[in-house]
Protein backbone atom coordinates (compact mmCIF):
# COMPACT_ATOMS: atom_id res chain seq x y z
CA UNK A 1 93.10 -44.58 -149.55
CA UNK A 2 92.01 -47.52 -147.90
CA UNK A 3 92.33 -49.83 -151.35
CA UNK A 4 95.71 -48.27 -151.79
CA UNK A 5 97.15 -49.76 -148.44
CA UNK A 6 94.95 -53.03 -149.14
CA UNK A 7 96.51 -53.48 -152.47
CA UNK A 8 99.64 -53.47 -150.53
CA UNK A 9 99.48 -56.57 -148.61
CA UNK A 10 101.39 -59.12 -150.07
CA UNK A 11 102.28 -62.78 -149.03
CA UNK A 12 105.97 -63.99 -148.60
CA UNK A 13 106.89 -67.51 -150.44
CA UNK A 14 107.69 -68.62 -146.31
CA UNK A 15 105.98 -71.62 -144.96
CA UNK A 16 106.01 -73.23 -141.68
CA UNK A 17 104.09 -76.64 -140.58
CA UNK A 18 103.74 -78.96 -137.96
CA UNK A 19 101.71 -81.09 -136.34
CA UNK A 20 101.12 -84.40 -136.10
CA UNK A 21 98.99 -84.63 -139.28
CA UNK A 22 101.54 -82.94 -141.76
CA UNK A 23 103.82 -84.35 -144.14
CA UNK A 24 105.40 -82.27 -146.74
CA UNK A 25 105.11 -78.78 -148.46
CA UNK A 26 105.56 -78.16 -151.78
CA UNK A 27 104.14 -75.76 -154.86
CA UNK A 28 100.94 -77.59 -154.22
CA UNK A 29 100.47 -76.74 -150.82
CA UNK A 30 101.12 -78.23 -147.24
CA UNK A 31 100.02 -82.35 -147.72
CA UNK A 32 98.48 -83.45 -144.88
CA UNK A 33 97.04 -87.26 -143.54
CA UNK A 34 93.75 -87.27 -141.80
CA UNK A 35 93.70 -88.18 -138.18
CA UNK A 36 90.23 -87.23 -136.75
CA UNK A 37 90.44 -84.31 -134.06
CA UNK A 38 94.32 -83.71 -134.46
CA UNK A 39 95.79 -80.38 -134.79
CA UNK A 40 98.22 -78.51 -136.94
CA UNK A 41 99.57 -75.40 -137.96
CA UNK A 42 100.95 -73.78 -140.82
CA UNK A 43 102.54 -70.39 -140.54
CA UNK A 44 103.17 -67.54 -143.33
CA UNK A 45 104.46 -64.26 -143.85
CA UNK A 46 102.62 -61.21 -144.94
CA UNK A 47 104.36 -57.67 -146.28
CA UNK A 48 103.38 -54.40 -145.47
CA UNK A 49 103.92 -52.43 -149.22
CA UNK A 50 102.03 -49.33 -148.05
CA UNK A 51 103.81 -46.25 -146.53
CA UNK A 52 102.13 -46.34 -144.06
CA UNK A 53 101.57 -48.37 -140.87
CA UNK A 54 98.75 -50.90 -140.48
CA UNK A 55 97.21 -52.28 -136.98
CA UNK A 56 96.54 -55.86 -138.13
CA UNK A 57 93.65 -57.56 -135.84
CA UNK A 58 93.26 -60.85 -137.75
CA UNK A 59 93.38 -63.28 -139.72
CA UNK A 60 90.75 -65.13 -140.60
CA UNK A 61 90.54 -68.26 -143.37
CA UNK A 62 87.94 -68.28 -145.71
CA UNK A 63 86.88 -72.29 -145.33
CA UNK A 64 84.76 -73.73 -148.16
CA UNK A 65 81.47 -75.59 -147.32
CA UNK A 66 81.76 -79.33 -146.22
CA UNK A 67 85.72 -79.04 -145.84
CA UNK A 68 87.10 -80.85 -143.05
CA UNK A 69 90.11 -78.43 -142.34
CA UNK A 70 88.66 -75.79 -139.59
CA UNK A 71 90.48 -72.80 -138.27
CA UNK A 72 91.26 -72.61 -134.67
CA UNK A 73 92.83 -69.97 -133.84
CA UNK A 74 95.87 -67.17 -135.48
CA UNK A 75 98.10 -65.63 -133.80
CA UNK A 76 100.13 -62.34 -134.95
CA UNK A 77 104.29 -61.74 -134.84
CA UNK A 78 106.85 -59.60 -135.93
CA UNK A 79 108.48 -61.04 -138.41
CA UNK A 80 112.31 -60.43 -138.10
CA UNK A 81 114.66 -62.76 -140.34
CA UNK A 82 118.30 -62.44 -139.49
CA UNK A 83 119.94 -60.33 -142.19
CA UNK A 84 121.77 -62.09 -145.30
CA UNK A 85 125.96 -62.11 -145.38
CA UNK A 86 127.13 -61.05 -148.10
CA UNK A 87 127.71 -63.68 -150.75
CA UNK A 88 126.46 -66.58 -148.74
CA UNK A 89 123.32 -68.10 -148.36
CA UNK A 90 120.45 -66.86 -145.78
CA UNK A 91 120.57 -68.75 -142.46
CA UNK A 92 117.15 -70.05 -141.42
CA UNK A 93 114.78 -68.22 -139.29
CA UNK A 94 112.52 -70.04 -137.03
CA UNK A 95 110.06 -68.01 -134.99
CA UNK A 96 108.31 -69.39 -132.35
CA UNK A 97 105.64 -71.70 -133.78
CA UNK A 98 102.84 -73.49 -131.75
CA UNK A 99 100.92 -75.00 -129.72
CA UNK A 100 97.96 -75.21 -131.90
CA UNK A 101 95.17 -73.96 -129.99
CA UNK A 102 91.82 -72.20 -130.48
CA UNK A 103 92.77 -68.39 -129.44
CA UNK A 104 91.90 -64.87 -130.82
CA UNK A 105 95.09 -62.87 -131.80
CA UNK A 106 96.72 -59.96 -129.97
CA UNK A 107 96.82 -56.97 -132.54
CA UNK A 108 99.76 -56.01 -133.87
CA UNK A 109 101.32 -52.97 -135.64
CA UNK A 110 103.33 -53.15 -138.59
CA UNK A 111 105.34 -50.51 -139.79
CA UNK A 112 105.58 -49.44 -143.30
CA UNK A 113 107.41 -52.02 -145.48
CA UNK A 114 107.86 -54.45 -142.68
CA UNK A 115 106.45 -57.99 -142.58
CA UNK A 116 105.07 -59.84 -139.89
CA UNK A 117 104.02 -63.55 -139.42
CA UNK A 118 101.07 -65.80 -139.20
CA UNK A 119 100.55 -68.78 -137.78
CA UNK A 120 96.94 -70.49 -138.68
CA UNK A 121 96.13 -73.05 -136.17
CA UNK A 122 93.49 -75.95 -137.71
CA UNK A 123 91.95 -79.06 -136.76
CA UNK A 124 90.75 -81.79 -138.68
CA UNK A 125 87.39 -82.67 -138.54
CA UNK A 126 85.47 -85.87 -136.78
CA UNK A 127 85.13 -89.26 -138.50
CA UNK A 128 81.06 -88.41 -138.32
CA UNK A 129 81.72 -85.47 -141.07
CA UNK A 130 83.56 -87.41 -143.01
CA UNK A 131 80.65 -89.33 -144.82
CA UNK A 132 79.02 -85.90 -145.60
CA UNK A 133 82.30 -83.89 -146.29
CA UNK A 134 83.81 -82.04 -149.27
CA UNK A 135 87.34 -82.48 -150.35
CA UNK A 136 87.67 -79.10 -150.65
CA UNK A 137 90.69 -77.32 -148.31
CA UNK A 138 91.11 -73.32 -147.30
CA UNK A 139 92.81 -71.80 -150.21
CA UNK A 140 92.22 -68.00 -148.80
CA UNK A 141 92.49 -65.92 -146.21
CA UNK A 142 91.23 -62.90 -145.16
CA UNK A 143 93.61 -59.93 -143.31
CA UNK A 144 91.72 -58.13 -141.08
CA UNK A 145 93.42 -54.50 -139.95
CA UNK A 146 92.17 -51.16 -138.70
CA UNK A 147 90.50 -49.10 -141.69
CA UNK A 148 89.64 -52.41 -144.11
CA UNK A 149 90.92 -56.05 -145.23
CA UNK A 150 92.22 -58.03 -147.90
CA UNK A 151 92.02 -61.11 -148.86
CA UNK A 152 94.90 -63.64 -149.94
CA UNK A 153 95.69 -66.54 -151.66
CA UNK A 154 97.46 -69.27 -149.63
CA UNK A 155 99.45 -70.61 -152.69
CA UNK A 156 101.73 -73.20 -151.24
CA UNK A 157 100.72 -72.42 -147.97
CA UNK A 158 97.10 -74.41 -148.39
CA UNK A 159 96.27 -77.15 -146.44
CA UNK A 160 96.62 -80.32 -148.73
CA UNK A 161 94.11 -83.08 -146.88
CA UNK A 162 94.76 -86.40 -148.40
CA UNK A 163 91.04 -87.28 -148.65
CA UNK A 164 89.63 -90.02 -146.12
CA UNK A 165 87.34 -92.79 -147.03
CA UNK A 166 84.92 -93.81 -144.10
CA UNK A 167 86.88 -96.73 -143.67
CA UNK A 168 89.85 -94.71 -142.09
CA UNK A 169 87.40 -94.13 -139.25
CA UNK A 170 86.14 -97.84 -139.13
CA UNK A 171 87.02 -99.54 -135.30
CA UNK A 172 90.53 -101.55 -136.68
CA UNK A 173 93.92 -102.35 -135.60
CA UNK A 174 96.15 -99.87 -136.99
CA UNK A 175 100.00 -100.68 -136.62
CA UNK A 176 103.06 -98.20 -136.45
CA UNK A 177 105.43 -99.26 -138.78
CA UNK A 178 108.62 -97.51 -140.46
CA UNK A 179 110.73 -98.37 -142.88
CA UNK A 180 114.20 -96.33 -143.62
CA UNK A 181 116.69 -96.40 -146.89
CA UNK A 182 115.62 -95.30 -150.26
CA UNK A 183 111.76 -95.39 -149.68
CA UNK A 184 111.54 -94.44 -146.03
CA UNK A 185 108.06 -94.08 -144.84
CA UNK A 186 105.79 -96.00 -142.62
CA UNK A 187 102.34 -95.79 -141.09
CA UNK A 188 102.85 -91.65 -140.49
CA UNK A 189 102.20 -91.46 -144.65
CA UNK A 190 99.58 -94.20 -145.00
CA UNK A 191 97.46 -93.94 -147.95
CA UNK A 192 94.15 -92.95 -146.57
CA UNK A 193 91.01 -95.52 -147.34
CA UNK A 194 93.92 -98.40 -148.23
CA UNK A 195 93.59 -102.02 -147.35
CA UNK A 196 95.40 -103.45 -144.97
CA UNK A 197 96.32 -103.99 -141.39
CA UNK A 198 95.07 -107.71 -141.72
CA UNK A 199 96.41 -111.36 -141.55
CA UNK A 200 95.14 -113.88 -143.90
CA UNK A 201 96.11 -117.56 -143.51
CA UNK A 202 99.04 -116.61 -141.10
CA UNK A 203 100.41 -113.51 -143.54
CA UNK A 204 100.03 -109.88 -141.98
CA UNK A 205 100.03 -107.44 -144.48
CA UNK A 206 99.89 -103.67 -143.88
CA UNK A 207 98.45 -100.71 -145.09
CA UNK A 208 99.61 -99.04 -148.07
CA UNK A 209 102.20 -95.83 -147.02
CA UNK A 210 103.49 -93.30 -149.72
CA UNK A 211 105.61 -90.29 -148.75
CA UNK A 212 105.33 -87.17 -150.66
CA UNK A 213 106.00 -87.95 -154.07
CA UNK A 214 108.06 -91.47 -153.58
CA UNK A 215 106.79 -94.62 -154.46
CA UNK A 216 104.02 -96.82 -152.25
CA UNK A 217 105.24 -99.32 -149.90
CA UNK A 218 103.72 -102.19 -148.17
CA UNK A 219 105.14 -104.60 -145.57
CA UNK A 220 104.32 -108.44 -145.20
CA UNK A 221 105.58 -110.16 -142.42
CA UNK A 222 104.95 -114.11 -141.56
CA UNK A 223 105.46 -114.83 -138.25
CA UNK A 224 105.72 -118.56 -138.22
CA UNK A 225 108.52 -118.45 -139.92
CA UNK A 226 109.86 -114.44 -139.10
CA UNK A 227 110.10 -113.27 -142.67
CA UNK A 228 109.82 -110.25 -143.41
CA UNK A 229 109.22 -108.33 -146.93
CA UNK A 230 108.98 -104.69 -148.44
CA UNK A 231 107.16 -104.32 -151.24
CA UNK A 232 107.81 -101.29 -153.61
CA UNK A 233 105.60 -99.87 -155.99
CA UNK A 234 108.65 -100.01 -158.83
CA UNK A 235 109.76 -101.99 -161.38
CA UNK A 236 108.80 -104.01 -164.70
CA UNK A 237 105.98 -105.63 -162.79
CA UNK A 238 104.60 -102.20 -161.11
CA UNK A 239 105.58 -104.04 -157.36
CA UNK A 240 109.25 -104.99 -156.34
CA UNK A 241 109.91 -107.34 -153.36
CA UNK A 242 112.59 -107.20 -151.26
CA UNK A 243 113.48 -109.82 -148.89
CA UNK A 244 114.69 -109.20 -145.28
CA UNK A 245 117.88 -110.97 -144.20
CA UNK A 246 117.76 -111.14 -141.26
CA UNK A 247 114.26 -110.25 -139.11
CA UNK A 248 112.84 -110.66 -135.35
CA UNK A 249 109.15 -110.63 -135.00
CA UNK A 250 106.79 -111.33 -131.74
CA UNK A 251 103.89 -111.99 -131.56
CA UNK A 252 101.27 -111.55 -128.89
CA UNK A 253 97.66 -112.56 -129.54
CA UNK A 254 95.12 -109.97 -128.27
CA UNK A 255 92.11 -111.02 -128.79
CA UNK A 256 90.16 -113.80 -130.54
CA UNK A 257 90.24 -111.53 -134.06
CA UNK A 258 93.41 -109.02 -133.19
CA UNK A 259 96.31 -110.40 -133.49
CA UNK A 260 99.48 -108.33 -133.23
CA UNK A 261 103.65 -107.80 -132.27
CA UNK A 262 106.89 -105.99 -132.44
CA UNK A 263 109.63 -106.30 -135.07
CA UNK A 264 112.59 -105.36 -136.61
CA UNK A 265 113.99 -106.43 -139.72
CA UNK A 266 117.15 -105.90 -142.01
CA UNK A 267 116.24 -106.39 -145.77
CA UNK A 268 118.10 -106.45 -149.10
CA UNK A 269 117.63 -103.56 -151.05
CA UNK A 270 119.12 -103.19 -154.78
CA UNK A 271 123.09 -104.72 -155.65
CA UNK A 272 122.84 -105.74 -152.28
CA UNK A 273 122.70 -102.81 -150.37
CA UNK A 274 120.46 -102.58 -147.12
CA UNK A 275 117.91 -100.93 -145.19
CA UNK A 276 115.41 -101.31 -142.22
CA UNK A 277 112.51 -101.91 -141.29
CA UNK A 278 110.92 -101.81 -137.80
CA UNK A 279 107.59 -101.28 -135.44
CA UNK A 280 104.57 -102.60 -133.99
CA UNK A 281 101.78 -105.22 -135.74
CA UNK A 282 98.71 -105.36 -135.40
CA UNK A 283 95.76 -106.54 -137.59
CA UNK A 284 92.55 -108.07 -137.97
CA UNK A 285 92.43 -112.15 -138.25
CA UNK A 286 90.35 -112.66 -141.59
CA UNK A 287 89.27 -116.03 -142.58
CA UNK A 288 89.28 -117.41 -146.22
């Protein structure tokens, strides 16, 4: 009986994120960017097939050795979607999601054929693991409920971790840049373990950024003369430039190897269309 009603726990193709270290979801899971100590959470739904109801206690996530995702917490919910009019599309349903916090879940019961949701609270490991880390991410979890468990695969739910390099943890400037238009992305998406963040003979250049599946990006900025550049990873050369037309940029020296500003720029994108770009500077004076 008991691997009749566990055969009947299903997962729902519903995902929820946020947090300060996600980015997108996709077939491939939930892509995340690696800021040390920050938490997230992703939230599914799970089906109750059996005819019977289940008392669900928890939900636990099967986390493979050396990974630097770590459960936190779950928490348990009725799941309760607004029904469907008739020949038009399903308005969204957002339960309430968050804070992400360590805590042990309420039980909950589930009636026969009735869903009810997850939310799987993480955080992302210390920049001391990261030397001696896996890039491994969660990919089950385990249901815990009154009489046995089952255990499920996350599918598009996973936690994606864009992989550090121990120089994402090294003591650096780090700026906050965005840029909008056809490639909008900025420092939120930066490529983890990229160079960058530095100024070399009066030139900052930035860190590499890539959202989701769009091109990379990189900003240069000169602030003697306040030009300001995108650079796309497109085109017949594998990098496109384009040229701001009109830019602001301060400057305000730190100390004797930080340098950094604000600025704001409007550049030239293709047949003379525009976009922006905008944020604060900073980087490390290198020499040579």
């Amino acid at each position: 009986m008991v691997a009749a009603v566990a055969a009947a726990l299903s997962l729902l193709p519903t995902v929820i994120s946020g947090g300060y270290p996600t980015l997108a979801g996709g077939p491939n899971g939930v892509t995340l960017r690696y800021i040390p100590n920050q938490p997230f959470g992703i939230m599914v739904a799970i089906r109750n097939r059996s005819h019977r109801p289940l008392v669900v206690r928890d939900v636990r996530v099967l986390e493979p050795l050396g990974t630097l995702v770590h459960q936190i917490g779950a928490r348990l919910q009725p799941w309760r979607p607004p029904p469907c009019p008739r020949d038009e599309s399903c308005p969204a349903y957002a339960p309430p999601f968050g804070p992400y916090v360590a805590r042990t879940p309420r039980p909950l019961r589930v009636a026969a054929g009735k869903s009810f949701g997850v939310e799987l609270d993480f955080r992302l490991g210390d920049c001391a693991e990261v030397p001696f880390a896996s890039p491994a991410s969660p990919r089950l979890i385990d249901v815990i409920y009154d009489g046995g468990r089952q255990t499920l695969a996350l599918g598009a739910a996973r936690p994606a971790l864009r992989f550090p390099k121990p120089a994402d943890c090294s003591p650096r400037p780090h700026s906050d840049i965005a840029v909008t238009g056809p490639w909008a992305t900025g420092s939120d998406w930066t490529v983890p373990g990229s160079a960058g963040d530095t100024c070399r003979d009066g030139v900052f250049t930035s860190r590499t950024y890539a959202r989701g599946a769009g091109p990379m990006v990189r900003v240069r900025i000169v602030p003697a003369t306040r030009q300001v550049a995108v650079i796309v990873g497109i085109g017949r050369h594998g990098w496109t430039t384009f040229r701001s037309r009109y830019a602001v940029v301060t400057t305000l020296r730190r100390k004797s190897k930080e340098t950094g500003g604000r600025f704001h720029a409007t550049v030239v994108g293709y047949r003379g269309t525009t976009f922006r770009t905008y944020g604060a500077w900073r980087c490390e004076v290198v020499r040579g």
